[in-house]
N, C-alpha and C. Protein backbone atom coordinates (compact mmCIF):
# COMPACT_ATOMS: atom_id res chain seq x y z
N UNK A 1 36.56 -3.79 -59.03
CA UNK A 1 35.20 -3.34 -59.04
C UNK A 1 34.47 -3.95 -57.85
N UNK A 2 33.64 -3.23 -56.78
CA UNK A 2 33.08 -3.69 -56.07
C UNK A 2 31.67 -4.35 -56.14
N UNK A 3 30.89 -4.82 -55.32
CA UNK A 3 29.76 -4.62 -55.78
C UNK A 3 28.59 -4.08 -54.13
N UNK A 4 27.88 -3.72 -55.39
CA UNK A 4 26.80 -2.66 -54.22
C UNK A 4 25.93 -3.64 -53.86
N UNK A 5 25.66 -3.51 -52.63
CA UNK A 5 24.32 -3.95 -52.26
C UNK A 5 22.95 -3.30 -52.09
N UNK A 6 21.86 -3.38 -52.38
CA UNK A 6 20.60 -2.61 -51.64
C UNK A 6 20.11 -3.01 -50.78
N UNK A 7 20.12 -2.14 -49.39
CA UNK A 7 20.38 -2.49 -47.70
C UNK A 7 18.34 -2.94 -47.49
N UNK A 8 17.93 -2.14 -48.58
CA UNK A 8 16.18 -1.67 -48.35
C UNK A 8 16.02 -2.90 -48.55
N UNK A 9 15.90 -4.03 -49.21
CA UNK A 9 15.94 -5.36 -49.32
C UNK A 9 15.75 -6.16 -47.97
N UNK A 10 16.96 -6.00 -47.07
CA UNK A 10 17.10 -6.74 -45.93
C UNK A 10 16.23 -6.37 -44.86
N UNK A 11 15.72 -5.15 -45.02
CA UNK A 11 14.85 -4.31 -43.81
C UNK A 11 13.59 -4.94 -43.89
N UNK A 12 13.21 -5.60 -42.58
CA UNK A 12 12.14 -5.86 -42.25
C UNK A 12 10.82 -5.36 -42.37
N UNK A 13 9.80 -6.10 -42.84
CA UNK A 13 8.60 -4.90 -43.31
C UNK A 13 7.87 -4.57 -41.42
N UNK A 14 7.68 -3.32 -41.33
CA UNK A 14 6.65 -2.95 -40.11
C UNK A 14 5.87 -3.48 -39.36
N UNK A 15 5.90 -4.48 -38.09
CA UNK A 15 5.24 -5.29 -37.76
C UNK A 15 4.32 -4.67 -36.43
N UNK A 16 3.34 -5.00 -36.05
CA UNK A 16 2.56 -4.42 -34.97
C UNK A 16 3.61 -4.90 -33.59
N UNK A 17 3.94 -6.55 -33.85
CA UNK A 17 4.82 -6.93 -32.67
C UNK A 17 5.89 -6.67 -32.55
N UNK A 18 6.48 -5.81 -33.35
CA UNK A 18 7.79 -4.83 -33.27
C UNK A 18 7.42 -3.81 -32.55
N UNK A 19 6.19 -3.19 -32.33
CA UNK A 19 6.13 -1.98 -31.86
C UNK A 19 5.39 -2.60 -30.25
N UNK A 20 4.70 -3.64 -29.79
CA UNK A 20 4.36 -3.98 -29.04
C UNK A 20 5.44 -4.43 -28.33
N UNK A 21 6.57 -5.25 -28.97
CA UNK A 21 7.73 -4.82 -27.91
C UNK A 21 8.40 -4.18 -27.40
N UNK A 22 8.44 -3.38 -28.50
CA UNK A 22 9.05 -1.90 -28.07
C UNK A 22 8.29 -1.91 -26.41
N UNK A 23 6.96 -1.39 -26.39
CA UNK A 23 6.00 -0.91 -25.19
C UNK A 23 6.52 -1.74 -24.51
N UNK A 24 5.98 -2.99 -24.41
CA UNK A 24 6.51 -3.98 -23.63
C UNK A 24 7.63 -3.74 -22.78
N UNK A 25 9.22 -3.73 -23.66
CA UNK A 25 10.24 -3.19 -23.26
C UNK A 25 10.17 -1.68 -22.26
N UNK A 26 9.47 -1.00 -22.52
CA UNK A 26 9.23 0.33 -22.37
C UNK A 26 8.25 0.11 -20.57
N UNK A 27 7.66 -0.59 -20.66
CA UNK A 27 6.65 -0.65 -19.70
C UNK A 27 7.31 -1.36 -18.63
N UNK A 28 8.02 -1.98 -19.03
CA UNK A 28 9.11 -3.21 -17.63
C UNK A 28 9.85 -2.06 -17.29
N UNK A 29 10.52 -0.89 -17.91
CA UNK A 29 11.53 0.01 -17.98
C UNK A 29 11.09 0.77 -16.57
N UNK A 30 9.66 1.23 -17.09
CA UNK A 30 8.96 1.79 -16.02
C UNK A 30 8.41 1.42 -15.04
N UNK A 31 8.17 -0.12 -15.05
CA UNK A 31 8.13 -0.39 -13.40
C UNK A 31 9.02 -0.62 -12.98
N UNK A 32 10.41 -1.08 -13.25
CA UNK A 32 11.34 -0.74 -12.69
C UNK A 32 12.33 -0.02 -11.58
N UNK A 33 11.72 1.60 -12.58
CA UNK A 33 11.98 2.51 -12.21
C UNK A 33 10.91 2.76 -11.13
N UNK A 34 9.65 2.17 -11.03
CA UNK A 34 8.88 2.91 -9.57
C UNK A 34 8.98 1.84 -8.54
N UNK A 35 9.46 0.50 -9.00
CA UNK A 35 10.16 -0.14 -8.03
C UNK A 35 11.63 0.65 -7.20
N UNK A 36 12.03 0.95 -7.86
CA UNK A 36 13.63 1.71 -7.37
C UNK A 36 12.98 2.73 -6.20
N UNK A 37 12.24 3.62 -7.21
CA UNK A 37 11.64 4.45 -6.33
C UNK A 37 10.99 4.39 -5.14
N UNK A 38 10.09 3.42 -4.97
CA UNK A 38 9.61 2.75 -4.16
C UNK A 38 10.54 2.41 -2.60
N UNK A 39 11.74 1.53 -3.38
CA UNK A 39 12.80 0.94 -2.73
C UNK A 39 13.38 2.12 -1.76
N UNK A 40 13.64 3.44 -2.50
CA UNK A 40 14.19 4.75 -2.11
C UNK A 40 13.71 5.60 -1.34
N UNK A 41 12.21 5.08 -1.42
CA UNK A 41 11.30 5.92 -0.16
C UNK A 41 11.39 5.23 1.15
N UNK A 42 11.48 3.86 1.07
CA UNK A 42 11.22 2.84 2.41
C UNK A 42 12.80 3.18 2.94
N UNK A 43 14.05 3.33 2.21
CA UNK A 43 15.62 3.53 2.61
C UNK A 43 15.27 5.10 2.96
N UNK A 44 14.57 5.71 2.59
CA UNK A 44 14.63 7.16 3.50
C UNK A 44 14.11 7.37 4.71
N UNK A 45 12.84 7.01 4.64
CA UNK A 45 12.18 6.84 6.06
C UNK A 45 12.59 5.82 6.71
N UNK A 46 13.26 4.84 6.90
CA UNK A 46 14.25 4.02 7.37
C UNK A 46 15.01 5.22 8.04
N UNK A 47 16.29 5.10 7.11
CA UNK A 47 17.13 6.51 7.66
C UNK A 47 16.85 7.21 8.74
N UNK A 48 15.93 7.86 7.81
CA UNK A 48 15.09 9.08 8.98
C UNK A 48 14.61 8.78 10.71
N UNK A 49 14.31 7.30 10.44
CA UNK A 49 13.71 7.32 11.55
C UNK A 49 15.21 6.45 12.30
N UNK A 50 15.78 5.68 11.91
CA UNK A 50 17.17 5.38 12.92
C UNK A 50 17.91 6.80 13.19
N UNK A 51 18.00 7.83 12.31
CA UNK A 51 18.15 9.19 12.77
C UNK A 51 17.87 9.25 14.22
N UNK A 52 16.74 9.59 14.08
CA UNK A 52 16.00 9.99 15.26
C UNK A 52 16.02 9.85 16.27
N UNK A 53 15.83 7.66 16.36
CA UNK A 53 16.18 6.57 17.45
C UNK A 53 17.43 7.00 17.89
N UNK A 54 18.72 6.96 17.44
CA UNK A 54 20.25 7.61 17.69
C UNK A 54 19.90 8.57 18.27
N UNK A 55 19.21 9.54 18.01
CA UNK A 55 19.51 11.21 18.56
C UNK A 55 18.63 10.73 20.10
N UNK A 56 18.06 10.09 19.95
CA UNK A 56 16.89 9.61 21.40
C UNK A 56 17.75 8.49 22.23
N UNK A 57 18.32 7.91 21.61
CA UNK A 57 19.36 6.79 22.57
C UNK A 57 20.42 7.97 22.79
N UNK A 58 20.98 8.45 22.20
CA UNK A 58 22.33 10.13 22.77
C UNK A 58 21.72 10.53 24.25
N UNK A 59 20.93 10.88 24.00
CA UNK A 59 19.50 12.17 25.17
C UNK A 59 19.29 11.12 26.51
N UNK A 60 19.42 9.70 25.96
CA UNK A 60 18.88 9.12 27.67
C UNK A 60 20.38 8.80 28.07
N UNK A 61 21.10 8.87 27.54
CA UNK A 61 22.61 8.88 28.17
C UNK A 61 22.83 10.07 29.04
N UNK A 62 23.23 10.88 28.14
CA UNK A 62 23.03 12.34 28.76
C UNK A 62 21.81 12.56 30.20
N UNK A 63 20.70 12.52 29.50
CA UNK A 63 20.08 12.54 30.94
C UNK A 63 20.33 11.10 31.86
N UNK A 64 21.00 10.08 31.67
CA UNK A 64 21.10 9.06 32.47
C UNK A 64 22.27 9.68 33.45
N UNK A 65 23.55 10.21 32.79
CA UNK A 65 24.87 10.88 33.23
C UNK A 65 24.30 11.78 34.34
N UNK A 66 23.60 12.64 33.83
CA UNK A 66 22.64 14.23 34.67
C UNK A 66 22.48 13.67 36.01
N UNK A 67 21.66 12.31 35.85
CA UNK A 67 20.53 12.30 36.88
C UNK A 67 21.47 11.27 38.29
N UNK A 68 21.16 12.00 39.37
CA UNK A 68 21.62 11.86 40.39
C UNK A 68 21.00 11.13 41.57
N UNK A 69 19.68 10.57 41.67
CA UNK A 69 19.43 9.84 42.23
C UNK A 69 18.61 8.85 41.61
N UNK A 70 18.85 7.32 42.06
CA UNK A 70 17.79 6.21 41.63
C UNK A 70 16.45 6.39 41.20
N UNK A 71 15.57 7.01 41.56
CA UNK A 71 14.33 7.34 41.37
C UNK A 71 14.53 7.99 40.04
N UNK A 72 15.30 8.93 40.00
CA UNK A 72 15.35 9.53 38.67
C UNK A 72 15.78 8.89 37.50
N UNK A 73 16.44 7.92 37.73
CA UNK A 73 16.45 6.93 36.58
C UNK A 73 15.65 6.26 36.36
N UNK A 74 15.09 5.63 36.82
CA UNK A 74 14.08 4.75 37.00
C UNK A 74 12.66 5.56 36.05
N UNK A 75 12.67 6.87 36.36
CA UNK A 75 11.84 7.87 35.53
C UNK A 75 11.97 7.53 33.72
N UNK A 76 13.43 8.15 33.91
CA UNK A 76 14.05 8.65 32.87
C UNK A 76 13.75 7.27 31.67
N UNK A 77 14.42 6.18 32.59
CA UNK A 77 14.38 5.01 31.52
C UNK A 77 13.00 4.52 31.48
N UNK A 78 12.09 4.71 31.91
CA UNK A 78 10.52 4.33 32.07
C UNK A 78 10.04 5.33 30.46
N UNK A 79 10.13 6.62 30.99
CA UNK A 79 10.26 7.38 30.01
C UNK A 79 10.74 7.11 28.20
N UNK A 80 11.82 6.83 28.53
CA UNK A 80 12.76 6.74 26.92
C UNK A 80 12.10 5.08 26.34
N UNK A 81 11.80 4.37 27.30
CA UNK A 81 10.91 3.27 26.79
C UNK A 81 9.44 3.31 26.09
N UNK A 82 8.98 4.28 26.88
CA UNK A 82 7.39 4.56 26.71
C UNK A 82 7.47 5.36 25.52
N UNK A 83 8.63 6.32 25.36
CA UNK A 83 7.92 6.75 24.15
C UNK A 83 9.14 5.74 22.89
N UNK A 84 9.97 5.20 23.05
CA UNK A 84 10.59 4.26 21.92
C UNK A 84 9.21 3.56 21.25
N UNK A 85 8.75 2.96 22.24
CA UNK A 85 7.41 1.99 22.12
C UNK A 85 6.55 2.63 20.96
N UNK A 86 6.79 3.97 21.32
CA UNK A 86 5.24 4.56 20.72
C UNK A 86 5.98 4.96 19.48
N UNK A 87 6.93 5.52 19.27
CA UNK A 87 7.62 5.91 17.90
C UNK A 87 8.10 4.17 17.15
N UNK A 88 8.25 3.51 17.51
CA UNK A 88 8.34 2.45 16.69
C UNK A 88 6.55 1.78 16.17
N UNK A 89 5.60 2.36 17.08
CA UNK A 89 4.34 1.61 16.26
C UNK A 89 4.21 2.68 15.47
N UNK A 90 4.35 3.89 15.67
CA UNK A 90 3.83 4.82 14.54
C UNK A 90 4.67 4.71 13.24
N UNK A 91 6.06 4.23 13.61
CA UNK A 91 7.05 3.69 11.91
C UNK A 91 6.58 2.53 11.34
N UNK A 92 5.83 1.72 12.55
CA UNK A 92 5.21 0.49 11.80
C UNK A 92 4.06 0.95 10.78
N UNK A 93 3.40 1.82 11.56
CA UNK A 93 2.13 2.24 10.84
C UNK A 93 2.39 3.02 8.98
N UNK A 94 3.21 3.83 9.68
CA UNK A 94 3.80 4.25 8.20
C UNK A 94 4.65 3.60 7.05
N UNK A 95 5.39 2.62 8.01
CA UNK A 95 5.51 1.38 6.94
C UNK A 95 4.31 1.11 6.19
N UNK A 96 3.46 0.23 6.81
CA UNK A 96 2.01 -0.19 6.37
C UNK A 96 1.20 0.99 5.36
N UNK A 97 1.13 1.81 5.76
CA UNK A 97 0.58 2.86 4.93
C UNK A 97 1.66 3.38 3.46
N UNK A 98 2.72 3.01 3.72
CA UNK A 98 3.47 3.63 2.11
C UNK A 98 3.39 2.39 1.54
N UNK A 99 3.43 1.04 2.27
CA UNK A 99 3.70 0.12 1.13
C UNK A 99 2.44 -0.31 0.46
N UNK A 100 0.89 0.13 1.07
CA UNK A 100 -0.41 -0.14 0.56
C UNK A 100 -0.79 1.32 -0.39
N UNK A 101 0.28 2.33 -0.23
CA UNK A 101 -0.02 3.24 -1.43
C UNK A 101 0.83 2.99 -2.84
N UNK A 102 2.10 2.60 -2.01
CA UNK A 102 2.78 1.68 -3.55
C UNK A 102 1.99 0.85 -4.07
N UNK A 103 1.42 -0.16 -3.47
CA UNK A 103 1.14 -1.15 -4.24
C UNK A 103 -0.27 -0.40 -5.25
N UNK A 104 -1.02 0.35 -4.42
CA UNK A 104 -1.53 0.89 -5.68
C UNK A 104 -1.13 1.29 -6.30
N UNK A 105 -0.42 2.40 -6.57
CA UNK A 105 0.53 2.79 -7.30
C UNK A 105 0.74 2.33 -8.51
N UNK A 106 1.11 0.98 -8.17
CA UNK A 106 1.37 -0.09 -8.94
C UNK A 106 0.75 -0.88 -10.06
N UNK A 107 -0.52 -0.58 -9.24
CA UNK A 107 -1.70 -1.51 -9.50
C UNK A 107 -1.85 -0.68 -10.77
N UNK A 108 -2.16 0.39 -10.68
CA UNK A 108 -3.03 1.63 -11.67
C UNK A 108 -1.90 1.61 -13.14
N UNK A 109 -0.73 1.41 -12.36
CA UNK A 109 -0.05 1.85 -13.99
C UNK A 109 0.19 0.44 -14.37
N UNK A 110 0.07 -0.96 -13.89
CA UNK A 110 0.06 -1.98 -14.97
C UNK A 110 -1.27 -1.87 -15.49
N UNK A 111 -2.55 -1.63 -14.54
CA UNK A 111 -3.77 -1.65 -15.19
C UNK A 111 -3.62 -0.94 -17.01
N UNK A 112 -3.20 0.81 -16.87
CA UNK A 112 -3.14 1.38 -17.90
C UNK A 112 -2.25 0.96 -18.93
N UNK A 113 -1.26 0.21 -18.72
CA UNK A 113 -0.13 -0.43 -19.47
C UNK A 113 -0.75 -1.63 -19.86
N UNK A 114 -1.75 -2.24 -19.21
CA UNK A 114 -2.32 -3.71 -20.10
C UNK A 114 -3.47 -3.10 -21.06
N UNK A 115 -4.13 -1.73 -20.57
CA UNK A 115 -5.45 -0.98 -21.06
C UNK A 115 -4.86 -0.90 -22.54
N UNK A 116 -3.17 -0.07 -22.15
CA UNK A 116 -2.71 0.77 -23.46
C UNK A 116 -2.54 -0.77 -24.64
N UNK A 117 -1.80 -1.70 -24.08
CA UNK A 117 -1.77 -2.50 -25.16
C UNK A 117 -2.65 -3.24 -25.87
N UNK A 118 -3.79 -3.87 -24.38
CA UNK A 118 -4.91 -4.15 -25.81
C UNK A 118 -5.44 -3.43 -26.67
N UNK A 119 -5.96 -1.82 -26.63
CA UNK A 119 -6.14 -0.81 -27.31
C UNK A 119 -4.91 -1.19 -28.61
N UNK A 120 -4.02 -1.16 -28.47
CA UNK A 120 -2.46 -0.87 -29.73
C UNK A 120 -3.39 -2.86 -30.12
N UNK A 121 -3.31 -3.54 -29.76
CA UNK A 121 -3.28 -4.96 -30.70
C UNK A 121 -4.42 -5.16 -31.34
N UNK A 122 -5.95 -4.30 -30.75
CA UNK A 122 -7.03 -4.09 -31.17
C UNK A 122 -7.11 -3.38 -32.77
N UNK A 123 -5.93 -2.18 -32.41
CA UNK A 123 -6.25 -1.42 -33.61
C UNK A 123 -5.37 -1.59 -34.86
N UNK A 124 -4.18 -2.61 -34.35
CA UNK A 124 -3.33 -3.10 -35.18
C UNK A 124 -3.76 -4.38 -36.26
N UNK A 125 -4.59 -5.17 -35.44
CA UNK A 125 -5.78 -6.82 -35.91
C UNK A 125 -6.49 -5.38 -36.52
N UNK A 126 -7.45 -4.67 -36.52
CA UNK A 126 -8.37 -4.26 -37.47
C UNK A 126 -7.80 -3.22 -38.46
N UNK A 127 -6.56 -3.23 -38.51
CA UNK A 127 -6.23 -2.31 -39.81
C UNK A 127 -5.91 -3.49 -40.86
């Protein structure tokens, strides 16, 4: 003969800080994830722009090979400098500009994630 147990016994009664961890849990989950994201935008435009630099270091070879007298190099590489110069401040700039829209980004959804939980512990203390 066995014997039965009743499982309803052992089950914990409903706690507000059961469900506040849950969120909790839930809310790290999600910055996480816009950290990653975050991470995945700066590795693209990265990319993108050593892309570019490569395809622009290829082109002054090529025209370095082309060009047939001194003067014309002297152009060419004056050239491929002047504008390297200028495409690396404008990646700086856009650095600067995605990582001050992340961080808002950022800002707004812990704001609403600290908003959402005092709201949940407010209404949990007055029931």
């Amino acid at each position: 003969m066995q014997a039965k147990f009743d499982l309803s016994s052992l089950a914990m009664p409903s706690s507000p800080y059961i469900a506040n961890g849950q969120k909790l849990f839930h809310a790290t989950t999600q910055l996480q994830a816009h950290a990653f994201k975050a991470l995945m935008r700066y590795q693209i435009e990265t990319l993108g722009f050593m892309k570019r630099r490569c395809e622009q270091d290829m082109k002054l070879m090529d025209d370095l090979a082309s060009s047939d007298e001194f003067n014309d190099t002297f152009d060419i590489v004056s050239n491929f400098v002047q504008n390297a110069a200028s495409e690396y401040s404008a990646e700086v700039g856009k650095f600067a500009s995605l990582g001050s829209k992340l961080a808002s980004e950022t800002a707004k959804r812990v704001r609403e994630e600290t908003d959402q939980t005092i709201e949940d512990i407010a209404a949990a203390t007055a029931a």
